[in-house]
C-alpha atoms as a PDB file:
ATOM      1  CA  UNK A   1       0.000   0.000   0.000  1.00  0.00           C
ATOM      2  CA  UNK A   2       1.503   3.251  -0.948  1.00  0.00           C
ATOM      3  CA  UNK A   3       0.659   6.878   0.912  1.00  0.00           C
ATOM      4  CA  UNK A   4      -1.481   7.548  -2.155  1.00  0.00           C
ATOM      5  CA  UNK A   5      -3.706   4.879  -1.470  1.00  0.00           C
ATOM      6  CA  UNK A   6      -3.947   5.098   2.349  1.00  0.00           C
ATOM      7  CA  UNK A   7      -4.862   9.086   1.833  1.00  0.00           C
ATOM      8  CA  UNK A   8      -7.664   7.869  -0.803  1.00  0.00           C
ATOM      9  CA  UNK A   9      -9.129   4.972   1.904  1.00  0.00           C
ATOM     10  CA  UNK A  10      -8.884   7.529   4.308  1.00  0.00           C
ATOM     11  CA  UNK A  11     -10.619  10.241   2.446  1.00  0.00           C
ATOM     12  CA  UNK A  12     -13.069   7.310   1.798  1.00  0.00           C
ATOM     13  CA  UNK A  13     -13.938   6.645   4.936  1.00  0.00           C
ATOM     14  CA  UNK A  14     -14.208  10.621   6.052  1.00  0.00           C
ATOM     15  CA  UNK A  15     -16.775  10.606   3.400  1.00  0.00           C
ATOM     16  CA  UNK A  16     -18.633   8.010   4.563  1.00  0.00           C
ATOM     17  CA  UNK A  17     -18.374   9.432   8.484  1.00  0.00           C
ATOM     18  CA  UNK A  18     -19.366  12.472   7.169  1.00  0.00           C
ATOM     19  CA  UNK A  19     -22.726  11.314   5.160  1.00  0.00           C
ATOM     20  CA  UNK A  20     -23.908   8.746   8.088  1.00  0.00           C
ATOM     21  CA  UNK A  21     -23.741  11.825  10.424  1.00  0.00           C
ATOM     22  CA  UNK A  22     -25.514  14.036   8.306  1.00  0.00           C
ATOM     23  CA  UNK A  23     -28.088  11.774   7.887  1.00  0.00           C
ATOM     24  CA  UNK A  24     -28.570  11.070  11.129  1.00  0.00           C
ATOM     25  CA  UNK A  25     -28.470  14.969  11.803  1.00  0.00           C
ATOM     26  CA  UNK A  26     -31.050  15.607   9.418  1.00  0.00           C
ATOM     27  CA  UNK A  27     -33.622  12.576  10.484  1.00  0.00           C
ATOM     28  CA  UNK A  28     -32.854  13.415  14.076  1.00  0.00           C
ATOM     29  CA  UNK A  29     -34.183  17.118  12.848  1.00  0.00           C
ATOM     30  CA  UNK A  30     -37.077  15.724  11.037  1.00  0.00           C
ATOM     31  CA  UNK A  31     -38.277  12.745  13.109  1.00  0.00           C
ATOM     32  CA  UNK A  32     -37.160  13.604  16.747  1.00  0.00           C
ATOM     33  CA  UNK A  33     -35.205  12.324  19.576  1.00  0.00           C
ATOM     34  CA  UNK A  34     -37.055   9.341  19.466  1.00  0.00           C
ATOM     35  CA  UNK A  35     -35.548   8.164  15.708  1.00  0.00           C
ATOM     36  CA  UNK A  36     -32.628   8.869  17.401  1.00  0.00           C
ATOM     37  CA  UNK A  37     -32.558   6.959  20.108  1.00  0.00           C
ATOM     38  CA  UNK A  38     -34.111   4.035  18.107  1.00  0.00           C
ATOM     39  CA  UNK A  39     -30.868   4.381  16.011  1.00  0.00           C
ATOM     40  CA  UNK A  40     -28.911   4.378  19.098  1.00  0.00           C
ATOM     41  CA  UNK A  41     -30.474   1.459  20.339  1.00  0.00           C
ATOM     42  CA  UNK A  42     -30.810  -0.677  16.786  1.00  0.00           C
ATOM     43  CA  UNK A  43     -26.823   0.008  16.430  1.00  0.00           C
ATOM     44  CA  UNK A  44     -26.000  -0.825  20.234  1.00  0.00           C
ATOM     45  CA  UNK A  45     -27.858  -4.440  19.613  1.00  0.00           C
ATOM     46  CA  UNK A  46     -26.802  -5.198  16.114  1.00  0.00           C
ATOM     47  CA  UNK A  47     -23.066  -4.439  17.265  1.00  0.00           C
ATOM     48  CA  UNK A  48     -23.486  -6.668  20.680  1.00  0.00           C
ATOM     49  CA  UNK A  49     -24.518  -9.642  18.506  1.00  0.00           C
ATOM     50  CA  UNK A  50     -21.621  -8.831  16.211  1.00  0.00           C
ATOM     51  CA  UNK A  51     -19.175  -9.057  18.795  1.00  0.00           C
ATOM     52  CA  UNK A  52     -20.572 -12.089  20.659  1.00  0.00           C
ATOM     53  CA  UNK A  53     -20.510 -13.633  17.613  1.00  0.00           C
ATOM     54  CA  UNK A  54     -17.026 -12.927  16.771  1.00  0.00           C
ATOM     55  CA  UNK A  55     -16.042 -14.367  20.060  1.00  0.00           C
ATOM     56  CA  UNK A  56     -17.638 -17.487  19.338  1.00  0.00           C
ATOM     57  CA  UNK A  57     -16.223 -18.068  15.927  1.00  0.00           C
ATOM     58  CA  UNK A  58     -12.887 -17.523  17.770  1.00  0.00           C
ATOM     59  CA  UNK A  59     -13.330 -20.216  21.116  1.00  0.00           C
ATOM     60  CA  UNK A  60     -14.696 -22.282  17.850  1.00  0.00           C
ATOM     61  CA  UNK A  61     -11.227 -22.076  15.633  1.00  0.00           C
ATOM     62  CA  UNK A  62      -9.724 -22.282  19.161  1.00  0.00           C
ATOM     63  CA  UNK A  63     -11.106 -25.130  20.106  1.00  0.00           C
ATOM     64  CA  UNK A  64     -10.588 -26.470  16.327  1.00  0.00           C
ATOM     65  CA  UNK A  65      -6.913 -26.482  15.919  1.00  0.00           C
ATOM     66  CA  UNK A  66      -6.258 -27.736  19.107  1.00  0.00           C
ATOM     67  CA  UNK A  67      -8.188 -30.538  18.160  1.00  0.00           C
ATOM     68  CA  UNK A  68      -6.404 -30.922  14.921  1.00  0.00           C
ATOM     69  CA  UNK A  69      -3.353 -30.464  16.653  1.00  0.00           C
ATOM     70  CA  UNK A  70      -4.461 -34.003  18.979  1.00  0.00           C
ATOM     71  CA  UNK A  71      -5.465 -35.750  15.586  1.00  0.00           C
ATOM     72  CA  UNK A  72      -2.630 -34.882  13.888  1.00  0.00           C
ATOM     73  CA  UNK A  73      -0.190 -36.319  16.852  1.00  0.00           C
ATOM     74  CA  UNK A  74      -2.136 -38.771  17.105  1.00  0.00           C
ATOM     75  CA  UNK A  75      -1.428 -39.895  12.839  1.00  0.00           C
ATOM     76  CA  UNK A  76       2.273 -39.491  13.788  1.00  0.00           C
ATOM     77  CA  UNK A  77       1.932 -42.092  16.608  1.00  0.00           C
ATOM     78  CA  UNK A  78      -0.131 -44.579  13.850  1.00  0.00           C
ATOM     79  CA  UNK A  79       2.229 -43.561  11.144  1.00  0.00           C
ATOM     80  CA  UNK A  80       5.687 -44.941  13.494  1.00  0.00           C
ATOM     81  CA  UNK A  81       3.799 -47.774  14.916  1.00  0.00           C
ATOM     82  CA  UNK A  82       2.753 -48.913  11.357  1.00  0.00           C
ATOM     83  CA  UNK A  83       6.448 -48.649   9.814  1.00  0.00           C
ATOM     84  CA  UNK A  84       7.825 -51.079  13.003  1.00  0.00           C
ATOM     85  CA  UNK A  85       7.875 -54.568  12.314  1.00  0.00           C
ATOM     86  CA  UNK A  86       5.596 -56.774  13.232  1.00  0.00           C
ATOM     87  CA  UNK A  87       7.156 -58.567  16.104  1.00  0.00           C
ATOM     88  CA  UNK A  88       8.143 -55.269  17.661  1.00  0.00           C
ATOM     89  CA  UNK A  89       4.183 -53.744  17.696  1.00  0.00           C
ATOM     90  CA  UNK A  90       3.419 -56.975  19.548  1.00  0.00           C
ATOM     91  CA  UNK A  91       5.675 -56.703  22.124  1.00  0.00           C
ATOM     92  CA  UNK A  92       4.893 -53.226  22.726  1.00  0.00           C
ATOM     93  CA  UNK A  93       0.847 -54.276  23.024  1.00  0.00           C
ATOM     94  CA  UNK A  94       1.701 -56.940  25.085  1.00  0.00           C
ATOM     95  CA  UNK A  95       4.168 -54.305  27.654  1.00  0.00           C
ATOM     96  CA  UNK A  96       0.919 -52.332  27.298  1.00  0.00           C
ATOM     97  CA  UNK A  97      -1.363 -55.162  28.317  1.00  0.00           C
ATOM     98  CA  UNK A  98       1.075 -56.677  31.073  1.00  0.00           C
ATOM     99  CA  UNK A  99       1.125 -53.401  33.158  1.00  0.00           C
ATOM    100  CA  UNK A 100      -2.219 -52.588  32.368  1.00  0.00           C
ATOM    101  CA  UNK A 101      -4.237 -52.860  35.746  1.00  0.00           C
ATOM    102  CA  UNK A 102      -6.811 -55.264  35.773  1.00  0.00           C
ATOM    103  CA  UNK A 103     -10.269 -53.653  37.039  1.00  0.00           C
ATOM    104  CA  UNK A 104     -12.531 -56.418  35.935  1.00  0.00           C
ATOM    105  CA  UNK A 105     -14.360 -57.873  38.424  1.00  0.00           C
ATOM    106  CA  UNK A 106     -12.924 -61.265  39.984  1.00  0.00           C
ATOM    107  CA  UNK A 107     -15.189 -64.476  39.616  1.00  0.00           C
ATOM    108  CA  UNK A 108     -16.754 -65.604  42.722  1.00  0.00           C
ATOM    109  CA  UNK A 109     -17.979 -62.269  44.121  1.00  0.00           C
END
């Protein structure tokens, strides 16, 4: 972005400062206080749902990529276990099972 183009977006945006005022000068003139404070009102609700919204969308990608994150470590894991040999996988599942605790119920009871 060069100078010339941040003076025309700011000129833009003057402009359009500038006409949303006078419009809401010249309603406020020819309805009342009461179109204003509609206005007021209309603009406080419409920006509170704006902004709760935004926060959701961001505990959403949030919550997201950390669960991409999880998947993804979890492919690594399946991607090394599936380039070991065969003999090796089952003696790591049966290390896993052996001190596994046992919390079935005993027979008998």
């Amino acid at each position: 972005m060069t100078n010339l183009d941040a003076l025309l977006a700011a000129g833009q945006a003057l402009t359009t400062t500038h006409t949303a005022v006078d419009r809401l000068i010249d309603g406020g003139l020819c309805y009342g206080p009461g179109m204003l404070l509609t206005a007021v009102g209309a603009t406080a609700w419409y920006s509170g749902r704006r902004i709760a919204e935004h926060v959701r969308n961001r505990a959403d990608k949030r919550r997201y990529a950390a669960r991409a994150v999880r998947l993804h470590k979890v492919a690594d894991r399946a991607d090394a276990i599936l380039t070991m040999p065969e003999y090796l996988v089952t003696a790591r599942l049966e290390d896993h099972y052996a001190t596994a605790p046992n919390h079935a119920q005993e027979e008998g009871r």
